[in-house]
PDB file of N, CA and C in Angstrom:
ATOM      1  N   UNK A   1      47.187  64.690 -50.081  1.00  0.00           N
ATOM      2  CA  UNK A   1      45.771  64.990 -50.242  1.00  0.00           C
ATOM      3  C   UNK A   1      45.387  66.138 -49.302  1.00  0.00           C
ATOM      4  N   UNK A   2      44.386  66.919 -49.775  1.00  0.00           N
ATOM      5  CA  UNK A   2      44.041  68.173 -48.970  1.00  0.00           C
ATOM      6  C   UNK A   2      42.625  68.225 -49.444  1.00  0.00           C
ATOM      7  N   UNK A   3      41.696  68.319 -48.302  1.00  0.00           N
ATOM      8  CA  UNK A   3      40.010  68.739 -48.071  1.00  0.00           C
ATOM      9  C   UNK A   3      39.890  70.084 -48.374  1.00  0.00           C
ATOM     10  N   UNK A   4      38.367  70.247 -48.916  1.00  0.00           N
ATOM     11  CA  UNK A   4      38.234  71.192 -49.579  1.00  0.00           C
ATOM     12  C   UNK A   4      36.437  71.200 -48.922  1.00  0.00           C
ATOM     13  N   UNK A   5      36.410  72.329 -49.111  1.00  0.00           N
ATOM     14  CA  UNK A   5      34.750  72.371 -49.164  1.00  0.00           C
ATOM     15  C   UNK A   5      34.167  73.111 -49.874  1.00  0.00           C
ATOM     16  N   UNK A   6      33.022  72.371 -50.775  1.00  0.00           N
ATOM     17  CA  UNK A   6      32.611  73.180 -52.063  1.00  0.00           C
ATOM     18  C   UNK A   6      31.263  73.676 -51.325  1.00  0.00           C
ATOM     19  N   UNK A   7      31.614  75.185 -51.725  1.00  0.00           N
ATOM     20  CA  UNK A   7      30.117  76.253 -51.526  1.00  0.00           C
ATOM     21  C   UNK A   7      29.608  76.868 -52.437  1.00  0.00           C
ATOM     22  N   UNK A   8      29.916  76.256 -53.499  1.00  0.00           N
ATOM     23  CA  UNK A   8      28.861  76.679 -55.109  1.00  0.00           C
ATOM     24  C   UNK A   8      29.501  75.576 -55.975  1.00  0.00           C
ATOM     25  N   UNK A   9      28.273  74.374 -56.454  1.00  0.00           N
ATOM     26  CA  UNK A   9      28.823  73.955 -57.175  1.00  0.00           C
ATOM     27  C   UNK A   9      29.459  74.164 -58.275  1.00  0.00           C
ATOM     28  N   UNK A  10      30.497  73.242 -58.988  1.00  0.00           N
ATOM     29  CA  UNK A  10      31.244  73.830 -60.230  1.00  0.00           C
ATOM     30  C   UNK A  10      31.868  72.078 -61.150  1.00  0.00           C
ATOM     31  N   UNK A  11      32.200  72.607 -62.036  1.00  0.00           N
ATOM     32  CA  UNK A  11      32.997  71.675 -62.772  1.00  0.00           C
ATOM     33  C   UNK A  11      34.736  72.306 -63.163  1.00  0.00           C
ATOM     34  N   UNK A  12      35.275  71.058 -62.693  1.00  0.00           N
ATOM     35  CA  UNK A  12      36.921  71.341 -63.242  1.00  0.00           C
ATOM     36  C   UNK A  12      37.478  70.479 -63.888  1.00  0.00           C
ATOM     37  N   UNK A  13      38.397  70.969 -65.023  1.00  0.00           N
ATOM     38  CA  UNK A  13      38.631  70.127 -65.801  1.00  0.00           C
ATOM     39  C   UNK A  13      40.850  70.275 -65.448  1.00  0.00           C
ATOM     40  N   UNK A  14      40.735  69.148 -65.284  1.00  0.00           N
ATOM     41  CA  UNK A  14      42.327  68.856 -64.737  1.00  0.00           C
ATOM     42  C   UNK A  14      42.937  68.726 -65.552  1.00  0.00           C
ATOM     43  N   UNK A  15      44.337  68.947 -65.222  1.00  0.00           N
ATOM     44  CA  UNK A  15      45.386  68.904 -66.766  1.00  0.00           C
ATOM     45  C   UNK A  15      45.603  68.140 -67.898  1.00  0.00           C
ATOM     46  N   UNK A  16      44.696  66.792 -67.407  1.00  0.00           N
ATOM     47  CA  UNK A  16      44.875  65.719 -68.553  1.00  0.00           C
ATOM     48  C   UNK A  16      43.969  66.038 -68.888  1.00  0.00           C
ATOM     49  N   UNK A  17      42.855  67.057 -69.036  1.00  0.00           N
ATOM     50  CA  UNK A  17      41.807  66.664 -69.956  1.00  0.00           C
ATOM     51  C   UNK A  17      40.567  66.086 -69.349  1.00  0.00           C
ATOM     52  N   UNK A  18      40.666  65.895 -68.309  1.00  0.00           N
ATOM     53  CA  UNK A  18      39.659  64.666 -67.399  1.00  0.00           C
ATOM     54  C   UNK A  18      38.755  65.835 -66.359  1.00  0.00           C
ATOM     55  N   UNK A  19      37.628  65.674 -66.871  1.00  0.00           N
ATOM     56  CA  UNK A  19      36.436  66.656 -66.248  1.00  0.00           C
ATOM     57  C   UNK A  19      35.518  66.159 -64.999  1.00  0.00           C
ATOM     58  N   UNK A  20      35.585  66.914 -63.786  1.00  0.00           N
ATOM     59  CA  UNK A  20      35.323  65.922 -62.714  1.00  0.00           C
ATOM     60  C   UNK A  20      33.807  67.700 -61.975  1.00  0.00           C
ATOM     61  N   UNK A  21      32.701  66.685 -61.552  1.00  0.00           N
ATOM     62  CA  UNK A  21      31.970  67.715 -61.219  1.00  0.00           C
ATOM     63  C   UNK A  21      32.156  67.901 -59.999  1.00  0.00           C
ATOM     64  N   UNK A  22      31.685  68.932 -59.088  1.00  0.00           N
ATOM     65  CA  UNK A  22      31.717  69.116 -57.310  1.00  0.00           C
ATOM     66  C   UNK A  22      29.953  69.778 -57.346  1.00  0.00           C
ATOM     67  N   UNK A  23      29.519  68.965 -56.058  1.00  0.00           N
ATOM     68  CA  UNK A  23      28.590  69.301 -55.460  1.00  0.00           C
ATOM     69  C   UNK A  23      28.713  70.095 -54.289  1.00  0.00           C
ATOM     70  N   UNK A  24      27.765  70.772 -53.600  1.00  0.00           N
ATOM     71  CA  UNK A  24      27.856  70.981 -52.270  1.00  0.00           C
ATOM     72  C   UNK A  24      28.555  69.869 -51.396  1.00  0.00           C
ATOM     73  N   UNK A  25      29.488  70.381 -50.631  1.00  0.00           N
ATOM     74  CA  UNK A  25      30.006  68.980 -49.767  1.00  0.00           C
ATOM     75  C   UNK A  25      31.260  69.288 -49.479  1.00  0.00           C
ATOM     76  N   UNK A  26      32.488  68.090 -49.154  1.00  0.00           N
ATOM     77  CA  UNK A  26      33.812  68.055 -48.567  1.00  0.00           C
ATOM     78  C   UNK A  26      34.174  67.035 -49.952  1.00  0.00           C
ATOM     79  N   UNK A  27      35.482  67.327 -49.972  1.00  0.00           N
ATOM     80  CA  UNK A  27      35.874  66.871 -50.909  1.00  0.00           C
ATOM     81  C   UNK A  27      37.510  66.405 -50.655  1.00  0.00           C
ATOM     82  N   UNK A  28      38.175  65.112 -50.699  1.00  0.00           N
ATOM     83  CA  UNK A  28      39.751  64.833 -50.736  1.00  0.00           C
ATOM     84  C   UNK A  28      40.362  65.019 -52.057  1.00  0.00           C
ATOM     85  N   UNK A  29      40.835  66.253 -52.217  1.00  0.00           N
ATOM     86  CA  UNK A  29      41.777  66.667 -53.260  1.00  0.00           C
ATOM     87  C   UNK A  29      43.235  66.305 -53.325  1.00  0.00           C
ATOM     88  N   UNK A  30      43.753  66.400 -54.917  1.00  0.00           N
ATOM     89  CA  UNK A  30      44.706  66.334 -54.586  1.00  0.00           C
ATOM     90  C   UNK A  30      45.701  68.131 -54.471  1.00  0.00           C
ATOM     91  N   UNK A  31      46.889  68.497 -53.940  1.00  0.00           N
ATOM     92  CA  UNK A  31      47.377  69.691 -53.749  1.00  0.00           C
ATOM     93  C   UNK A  31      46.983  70.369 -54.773  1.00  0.00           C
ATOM     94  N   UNK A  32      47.326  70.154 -55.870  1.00  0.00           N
ATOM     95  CA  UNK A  32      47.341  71.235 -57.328  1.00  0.00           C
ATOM     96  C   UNK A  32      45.931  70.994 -57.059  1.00  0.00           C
ATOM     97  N   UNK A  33      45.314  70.514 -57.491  1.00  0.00           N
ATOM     98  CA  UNK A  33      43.390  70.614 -57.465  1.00  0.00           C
ATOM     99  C   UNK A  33      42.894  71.626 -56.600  1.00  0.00           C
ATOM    100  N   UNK A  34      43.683  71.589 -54.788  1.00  0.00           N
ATOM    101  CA  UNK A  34      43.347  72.299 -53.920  1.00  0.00           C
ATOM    102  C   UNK A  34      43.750  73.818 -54.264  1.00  0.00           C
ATOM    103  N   UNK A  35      44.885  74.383 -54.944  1.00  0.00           N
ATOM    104  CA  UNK A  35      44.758  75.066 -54.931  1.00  0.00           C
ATOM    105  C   UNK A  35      45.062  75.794 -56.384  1.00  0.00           C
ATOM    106  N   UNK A  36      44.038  75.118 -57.079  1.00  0.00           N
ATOM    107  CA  UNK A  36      44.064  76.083 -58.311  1.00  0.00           C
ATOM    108  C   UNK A  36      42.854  77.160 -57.970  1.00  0.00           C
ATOM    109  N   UNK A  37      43.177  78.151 -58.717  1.00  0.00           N
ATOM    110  CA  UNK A  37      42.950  79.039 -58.281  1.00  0.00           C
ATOM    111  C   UNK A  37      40.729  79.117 -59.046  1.00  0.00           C
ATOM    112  N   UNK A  38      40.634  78.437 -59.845  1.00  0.00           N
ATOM    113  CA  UNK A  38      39.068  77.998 -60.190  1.00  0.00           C
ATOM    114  C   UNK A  38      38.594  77.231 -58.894  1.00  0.00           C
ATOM    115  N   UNK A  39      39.333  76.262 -58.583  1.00  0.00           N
ATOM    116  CA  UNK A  39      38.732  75.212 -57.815  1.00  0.00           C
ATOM    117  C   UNK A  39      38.466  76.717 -56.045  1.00  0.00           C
ATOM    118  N   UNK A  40      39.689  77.078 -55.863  1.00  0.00           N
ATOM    119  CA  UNK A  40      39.538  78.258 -54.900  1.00  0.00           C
ATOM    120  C   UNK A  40      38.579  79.381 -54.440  1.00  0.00           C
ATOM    121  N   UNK A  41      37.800  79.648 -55.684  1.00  0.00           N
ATOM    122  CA  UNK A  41      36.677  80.335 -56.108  1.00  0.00           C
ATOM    123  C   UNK A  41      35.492  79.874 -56.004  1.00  0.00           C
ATOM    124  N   UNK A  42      35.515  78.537 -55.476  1.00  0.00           N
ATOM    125  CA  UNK A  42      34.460  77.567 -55.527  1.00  0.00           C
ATOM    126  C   UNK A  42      34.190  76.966 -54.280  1.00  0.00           C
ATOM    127  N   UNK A  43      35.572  76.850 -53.261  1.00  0.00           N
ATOM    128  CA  UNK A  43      35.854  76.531 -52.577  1.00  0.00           C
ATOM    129  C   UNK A  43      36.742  76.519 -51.476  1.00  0.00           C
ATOM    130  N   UNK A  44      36.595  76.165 -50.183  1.00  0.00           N
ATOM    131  CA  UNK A  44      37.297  76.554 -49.002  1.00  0.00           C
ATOM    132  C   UNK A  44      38.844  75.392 -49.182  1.00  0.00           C
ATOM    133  N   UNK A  45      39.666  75.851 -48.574  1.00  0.00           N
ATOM    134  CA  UNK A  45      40.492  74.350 -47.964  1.00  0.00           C
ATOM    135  C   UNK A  45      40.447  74.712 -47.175  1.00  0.00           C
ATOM    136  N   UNK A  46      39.810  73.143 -46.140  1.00  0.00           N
ATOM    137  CA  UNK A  46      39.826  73.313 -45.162  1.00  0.00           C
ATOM    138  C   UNK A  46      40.808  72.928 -43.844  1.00  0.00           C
ATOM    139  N   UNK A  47      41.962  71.479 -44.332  1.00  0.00           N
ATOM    140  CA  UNK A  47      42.499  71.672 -43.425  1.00  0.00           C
ATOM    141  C   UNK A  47      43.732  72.714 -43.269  1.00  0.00           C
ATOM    142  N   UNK A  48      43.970  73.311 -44.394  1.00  0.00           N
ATOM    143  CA  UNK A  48      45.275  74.403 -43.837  1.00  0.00           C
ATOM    144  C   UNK A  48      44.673  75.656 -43.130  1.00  0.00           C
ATOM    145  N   UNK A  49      43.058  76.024 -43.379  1.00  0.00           N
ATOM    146  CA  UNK A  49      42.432  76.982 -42.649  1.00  0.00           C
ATOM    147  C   UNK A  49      42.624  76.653 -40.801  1.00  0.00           C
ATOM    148  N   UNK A  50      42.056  75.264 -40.852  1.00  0.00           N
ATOM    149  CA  UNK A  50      41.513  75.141 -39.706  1.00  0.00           C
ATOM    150  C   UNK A  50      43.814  74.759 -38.885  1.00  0.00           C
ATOM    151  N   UNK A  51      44.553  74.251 -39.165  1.00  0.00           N
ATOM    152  CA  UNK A  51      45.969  74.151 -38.881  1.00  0.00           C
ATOM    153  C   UNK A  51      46.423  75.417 -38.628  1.00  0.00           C
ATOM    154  N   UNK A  52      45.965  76.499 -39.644  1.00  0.00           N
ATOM    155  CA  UNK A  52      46.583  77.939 -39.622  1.00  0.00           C
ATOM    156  C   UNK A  52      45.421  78.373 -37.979  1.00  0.00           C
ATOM    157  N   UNK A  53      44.738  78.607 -38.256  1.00  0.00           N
ATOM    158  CA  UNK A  53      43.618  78.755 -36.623  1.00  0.00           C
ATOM    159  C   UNK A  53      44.084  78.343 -35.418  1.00  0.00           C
ATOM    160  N   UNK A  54      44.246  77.427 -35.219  1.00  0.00           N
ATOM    161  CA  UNK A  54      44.744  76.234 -34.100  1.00  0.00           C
ATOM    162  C   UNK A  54      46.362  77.140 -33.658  1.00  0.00           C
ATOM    163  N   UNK A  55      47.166  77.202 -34.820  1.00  0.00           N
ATOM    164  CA  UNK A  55      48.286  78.166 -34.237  1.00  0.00           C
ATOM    165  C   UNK A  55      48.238  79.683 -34.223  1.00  0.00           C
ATOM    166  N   UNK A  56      46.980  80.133 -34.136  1.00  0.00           N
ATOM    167  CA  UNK A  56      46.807  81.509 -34.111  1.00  0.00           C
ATOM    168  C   UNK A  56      46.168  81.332 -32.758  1.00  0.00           C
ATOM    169  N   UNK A  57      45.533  80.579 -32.517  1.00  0.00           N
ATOM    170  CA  UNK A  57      45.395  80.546 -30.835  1.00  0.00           C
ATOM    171  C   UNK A  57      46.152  80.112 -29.785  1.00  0.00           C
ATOM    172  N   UNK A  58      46.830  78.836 -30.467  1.00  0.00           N
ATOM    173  CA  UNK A  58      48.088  78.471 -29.224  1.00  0.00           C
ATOM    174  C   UNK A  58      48.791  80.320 -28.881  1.00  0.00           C
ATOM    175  N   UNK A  59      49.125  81.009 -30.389  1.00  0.00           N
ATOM    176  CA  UNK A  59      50.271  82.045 -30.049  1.00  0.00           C
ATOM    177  C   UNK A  59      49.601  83.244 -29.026  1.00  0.00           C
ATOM    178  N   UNK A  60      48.082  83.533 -29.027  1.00  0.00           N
ATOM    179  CA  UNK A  60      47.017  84.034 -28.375  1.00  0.00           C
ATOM    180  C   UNK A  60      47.152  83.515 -27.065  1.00  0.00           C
ATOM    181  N   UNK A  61      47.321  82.087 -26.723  1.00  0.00           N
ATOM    182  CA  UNK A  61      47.286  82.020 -25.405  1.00  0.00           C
ATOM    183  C   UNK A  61      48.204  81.998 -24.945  1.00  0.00           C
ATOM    184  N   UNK A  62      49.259  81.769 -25.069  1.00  0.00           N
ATOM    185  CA  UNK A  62      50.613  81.655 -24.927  1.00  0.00           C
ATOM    186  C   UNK A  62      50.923  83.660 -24.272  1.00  0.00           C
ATOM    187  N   UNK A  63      50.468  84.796 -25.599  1.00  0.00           N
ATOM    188  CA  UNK A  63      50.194  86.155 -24.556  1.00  0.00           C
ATOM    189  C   UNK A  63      49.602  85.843 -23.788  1.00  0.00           C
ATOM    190  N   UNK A  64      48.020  85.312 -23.856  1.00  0.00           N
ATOM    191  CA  UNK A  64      47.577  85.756 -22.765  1.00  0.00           C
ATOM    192  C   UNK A  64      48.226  85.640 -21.264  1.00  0.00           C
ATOM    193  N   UNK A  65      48.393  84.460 -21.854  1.00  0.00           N
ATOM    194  CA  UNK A  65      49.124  83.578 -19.780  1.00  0.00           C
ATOM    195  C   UNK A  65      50.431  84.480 -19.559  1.00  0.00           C
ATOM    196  N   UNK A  66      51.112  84.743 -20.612  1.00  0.00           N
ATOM    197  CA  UNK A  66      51.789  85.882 -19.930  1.00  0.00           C
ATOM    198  C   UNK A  66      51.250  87.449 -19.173  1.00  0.00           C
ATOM    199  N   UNK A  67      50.661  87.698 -19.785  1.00  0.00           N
ATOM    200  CA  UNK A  67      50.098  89.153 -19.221  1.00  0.00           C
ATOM    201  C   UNK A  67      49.079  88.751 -17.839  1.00  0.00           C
ATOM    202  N   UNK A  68      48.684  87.240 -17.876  1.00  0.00           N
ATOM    203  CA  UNK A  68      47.929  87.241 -16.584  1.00  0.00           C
ATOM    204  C   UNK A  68      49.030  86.993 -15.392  1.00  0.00           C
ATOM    205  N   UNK A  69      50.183  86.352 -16.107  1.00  0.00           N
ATOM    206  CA  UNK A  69      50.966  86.189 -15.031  1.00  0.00           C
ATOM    207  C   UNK A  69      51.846  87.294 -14.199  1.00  0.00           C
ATOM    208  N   UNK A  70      52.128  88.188 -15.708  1.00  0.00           N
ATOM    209  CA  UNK A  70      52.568  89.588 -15.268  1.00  0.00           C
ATOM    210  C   UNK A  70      51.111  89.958 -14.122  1.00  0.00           C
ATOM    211  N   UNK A  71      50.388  90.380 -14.388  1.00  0.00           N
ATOM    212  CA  UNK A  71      49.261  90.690 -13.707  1.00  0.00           C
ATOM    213  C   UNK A  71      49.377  90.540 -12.232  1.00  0.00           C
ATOM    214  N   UNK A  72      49.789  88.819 -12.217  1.00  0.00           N
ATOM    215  CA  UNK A  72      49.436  88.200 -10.462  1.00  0.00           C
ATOM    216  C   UNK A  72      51.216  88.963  -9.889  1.00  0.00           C
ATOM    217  N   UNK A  73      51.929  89.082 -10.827  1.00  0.00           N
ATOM    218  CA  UNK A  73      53.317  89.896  -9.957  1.00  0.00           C
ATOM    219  C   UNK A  73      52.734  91.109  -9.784  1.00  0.00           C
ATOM    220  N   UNK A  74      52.044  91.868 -10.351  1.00  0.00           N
ATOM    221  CA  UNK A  74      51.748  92.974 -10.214  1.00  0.00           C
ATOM    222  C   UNK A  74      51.042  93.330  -8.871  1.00  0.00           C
ATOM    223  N   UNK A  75      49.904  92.308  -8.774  1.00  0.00           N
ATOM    224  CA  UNK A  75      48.896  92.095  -7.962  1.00  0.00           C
ATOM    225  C   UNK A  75      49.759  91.788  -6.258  1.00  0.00           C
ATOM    226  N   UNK A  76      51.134  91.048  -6.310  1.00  0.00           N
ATOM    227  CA  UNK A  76      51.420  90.580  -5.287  1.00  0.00           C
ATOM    228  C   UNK A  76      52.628  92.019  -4.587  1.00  0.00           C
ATOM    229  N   UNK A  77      52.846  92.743  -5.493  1.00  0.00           N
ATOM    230  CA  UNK A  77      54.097  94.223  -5.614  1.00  0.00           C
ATOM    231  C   UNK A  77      52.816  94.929  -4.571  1.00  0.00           C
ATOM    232  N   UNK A  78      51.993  94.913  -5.571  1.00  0.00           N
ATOM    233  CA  UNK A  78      50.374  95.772  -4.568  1.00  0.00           C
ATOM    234  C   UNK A  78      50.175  95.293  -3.642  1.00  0.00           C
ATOM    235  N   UNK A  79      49.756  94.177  -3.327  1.00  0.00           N
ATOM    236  CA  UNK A  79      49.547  93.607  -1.946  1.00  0.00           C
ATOM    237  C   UNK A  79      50.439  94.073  -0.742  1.00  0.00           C
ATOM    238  N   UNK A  80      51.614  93.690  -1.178  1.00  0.00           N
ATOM    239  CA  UNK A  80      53.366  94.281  -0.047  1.00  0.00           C
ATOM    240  C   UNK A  80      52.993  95.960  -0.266  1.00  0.00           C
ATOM    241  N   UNK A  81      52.920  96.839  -1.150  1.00  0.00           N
ATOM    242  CA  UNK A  81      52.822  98.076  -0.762  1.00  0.00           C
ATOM    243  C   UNK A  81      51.614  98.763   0.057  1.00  0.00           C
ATOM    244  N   UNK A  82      50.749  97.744  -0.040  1.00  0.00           N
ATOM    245  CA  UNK A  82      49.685  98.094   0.453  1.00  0.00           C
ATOM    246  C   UNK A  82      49.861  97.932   1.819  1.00  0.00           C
ATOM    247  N   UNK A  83      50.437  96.533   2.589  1.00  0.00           N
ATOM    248  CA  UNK A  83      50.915  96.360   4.076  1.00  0.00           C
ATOM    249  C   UNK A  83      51.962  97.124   4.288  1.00  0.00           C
ATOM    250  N   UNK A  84      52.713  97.833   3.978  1.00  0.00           N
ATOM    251  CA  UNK A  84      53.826  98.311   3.970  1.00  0.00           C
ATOM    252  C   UNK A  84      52.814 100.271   4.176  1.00  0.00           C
ATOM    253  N   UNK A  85      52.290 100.458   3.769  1.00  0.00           N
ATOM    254  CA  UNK A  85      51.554 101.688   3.152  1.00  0.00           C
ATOM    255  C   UNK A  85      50.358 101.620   4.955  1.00  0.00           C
ATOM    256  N   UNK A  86      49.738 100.221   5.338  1.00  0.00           N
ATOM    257  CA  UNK A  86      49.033 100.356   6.597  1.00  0.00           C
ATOM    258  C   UNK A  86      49.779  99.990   7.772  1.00  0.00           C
ATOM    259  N   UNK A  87      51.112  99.623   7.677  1.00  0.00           N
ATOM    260  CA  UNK A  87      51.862  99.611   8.851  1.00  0.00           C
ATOM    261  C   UNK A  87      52.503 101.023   8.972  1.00  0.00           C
ATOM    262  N   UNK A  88      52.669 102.027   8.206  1.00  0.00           N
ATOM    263  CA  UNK A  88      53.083 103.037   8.140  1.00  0.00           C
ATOM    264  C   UNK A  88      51.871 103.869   8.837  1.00  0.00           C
ATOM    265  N   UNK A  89      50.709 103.936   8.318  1.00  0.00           N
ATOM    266  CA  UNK A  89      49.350 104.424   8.812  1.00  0.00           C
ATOM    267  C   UNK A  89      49.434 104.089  10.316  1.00  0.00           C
ATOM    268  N   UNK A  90      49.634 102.769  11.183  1.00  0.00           N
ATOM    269  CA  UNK A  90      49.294 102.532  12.301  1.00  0.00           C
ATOM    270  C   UNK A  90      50.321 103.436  12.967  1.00  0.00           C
ATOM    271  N   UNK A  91      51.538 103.350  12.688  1.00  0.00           N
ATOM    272  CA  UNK A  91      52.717 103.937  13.306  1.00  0.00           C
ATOM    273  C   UNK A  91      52.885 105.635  13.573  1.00  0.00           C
ATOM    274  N   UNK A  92      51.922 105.998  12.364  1.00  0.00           N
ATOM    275  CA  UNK A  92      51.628 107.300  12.357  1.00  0.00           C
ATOM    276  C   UNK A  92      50.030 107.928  13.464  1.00  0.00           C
ATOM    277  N   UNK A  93      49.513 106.985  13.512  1.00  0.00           N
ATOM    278  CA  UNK A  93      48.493 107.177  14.319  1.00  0.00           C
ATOM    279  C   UNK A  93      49.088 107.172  15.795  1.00  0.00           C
ATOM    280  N   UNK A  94      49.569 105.640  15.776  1.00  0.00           N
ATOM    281  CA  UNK A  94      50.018 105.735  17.537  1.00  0.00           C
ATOM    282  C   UNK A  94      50.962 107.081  17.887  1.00  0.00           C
ATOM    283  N   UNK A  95      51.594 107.550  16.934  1.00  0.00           N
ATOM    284  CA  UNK A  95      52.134 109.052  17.276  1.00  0.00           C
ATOM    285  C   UNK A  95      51.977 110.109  17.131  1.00  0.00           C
ATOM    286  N   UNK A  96      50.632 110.398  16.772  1.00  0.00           N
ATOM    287  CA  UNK A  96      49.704 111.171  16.781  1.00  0.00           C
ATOM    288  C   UNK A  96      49.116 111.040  17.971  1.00  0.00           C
ATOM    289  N   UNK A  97      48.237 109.066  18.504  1.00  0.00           N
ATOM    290  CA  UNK A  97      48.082 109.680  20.065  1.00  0.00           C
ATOM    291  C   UNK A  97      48.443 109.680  21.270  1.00  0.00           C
ATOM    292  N   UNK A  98      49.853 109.449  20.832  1.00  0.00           N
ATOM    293  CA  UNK A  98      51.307 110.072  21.703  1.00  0.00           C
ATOM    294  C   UNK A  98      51.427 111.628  21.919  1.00  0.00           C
ATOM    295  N   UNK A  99      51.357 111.830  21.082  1.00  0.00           N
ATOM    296  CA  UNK A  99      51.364 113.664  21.172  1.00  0.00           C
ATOM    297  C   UNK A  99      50.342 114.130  21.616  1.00  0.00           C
ATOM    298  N   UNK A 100      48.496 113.881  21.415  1.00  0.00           N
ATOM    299  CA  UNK A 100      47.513 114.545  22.071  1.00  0.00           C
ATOM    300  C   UNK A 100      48.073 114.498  23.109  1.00  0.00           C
ATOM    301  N   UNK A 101      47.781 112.756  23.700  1.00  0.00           N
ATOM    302  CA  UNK A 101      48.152 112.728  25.363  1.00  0.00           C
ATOM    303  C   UNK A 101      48.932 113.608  25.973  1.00  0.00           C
ATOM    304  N   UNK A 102      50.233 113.986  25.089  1.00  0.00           N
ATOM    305  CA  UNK A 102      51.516 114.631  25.535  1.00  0.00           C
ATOM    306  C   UNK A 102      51.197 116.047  25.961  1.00  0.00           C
ATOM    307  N   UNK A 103      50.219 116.675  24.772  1.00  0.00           N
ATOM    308  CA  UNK A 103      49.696 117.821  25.455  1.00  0.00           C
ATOM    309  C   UNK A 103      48.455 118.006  26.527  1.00  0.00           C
ATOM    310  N   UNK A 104      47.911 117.240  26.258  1.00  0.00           N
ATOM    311  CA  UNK A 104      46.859 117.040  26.979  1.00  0.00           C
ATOM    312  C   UNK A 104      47.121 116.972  28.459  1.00  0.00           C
ATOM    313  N   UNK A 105      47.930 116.712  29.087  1.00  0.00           N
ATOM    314  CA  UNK A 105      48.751 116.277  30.420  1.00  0.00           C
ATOM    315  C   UNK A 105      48.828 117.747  30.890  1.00  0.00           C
ATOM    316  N   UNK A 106      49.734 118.567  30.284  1.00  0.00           N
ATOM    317  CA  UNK A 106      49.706 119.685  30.879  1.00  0.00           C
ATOM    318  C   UNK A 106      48.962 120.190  31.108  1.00  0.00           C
ATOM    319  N   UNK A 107      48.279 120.554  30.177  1.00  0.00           N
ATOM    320  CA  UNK A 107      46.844 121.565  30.686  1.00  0.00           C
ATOM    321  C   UNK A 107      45.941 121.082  31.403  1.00  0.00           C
ATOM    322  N   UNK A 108      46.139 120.076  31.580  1.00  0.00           N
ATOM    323  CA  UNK A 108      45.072 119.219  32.992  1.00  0.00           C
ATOM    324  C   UNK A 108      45.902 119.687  34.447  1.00  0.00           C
ATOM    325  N   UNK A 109      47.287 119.744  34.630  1.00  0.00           N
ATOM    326  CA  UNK A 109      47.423 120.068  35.665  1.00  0.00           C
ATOM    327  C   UNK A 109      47.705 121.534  35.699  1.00  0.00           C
ATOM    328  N   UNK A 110      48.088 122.432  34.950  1.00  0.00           N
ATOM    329  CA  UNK A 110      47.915 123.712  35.032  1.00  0.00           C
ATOM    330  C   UNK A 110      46.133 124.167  34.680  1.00  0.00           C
ATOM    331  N   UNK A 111      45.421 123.712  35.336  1.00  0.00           N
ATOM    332  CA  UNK A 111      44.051 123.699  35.428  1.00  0.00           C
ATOM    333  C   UNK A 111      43.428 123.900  36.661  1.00  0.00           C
ATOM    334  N   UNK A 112      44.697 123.807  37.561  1.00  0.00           N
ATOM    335  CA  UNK A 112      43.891 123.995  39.014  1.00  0.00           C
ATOM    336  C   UNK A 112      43.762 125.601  39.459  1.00  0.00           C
ATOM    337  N   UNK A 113      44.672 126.477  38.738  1.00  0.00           N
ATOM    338  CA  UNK A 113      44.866 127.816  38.963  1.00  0.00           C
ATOM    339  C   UNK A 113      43.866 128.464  38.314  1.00  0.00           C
ATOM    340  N   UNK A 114      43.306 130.055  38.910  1.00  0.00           N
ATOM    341  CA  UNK A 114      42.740 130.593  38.498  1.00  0.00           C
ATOM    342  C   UNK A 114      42.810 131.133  36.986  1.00  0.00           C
ATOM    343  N   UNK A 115      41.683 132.449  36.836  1.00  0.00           N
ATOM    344  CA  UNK A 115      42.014 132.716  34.980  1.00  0.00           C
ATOM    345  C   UNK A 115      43.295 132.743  34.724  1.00  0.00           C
ATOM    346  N   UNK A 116      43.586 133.289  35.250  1.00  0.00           N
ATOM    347  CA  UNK A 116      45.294 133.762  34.699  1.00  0.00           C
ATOM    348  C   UNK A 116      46.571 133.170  34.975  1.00  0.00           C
ATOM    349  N   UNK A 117      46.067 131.880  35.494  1.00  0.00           N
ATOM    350  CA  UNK A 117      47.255 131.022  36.021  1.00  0.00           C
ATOM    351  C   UNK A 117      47.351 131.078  37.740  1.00  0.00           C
ATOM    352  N   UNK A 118      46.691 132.118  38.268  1.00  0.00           N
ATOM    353  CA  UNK A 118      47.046 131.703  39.655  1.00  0.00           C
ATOM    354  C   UNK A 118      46.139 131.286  40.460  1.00  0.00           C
ATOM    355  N   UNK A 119      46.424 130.867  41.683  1.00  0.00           N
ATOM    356  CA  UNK A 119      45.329 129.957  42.645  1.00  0.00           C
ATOM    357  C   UNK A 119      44.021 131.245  42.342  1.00  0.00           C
ATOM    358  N   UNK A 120      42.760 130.283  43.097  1.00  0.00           N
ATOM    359  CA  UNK A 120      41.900 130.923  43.391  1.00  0.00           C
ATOM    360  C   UNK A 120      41.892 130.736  44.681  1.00  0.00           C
ATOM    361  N   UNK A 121      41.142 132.076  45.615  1.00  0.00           N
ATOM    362  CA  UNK A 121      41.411 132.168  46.839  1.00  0.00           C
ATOM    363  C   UNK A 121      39.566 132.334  47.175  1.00  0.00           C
TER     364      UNK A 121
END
């Protein structure tokens, strides 16, 4: 047996001869009834619609959770390059102010001499 839902009423007349009416409504058919192709024109089936749906979303989520999961590897590759990317930054700074200092030293003590480098008298 297979449900059907009639959205314009109609009359069908089945292979023996035997004439059966449909109203607006749900209806328990039998297979050939469900899907002759009059009764089809008249009407939905509904549970192979709604069975066919149900596995068009399992296969929908089933991508999705993959691509979110790809995502969180992605997200965690970024995270490590990113610490990896500001431990590099710190290391480059402290030797940067390694080197001011480095120059900076000299010219503080060659500072006691006059313009041109020599004492003032």
């Amino acid at each position: 047996m297979m449900k059907i839902r009639v959205h314009t009423p109609f009359r069908f007349t089945h292979d023996n001869g035997e004439s059966q009416a449909f109203t607006v409504g749900n209806y328990d058919v039998s297979e050939s009834v469900a899907q002759h192709w009059f009764v089809q024109a008249h009407a939905e089936t509904i549970g192979a619609v709604e069975d066919t749906v149900q596995d068009d979303h399992e296969a929908i989520y089933t991508e999705l959770r993959e691509i979110i999961a790809e995502r969180d590897n992605q997200l965690v590759e970024r995270g490590t390059q990113i610490a990896e990317l500001k431990q590099q930054l710190e290391e480059r700074d402290t030797r940067i102010d390694e080197l001011v200092l480095g120059l900076a030293k000299p010219n503080q003590t060659n500072n006691t001499g006059g313009k041109n480098g020599g004492n003032k008298k």
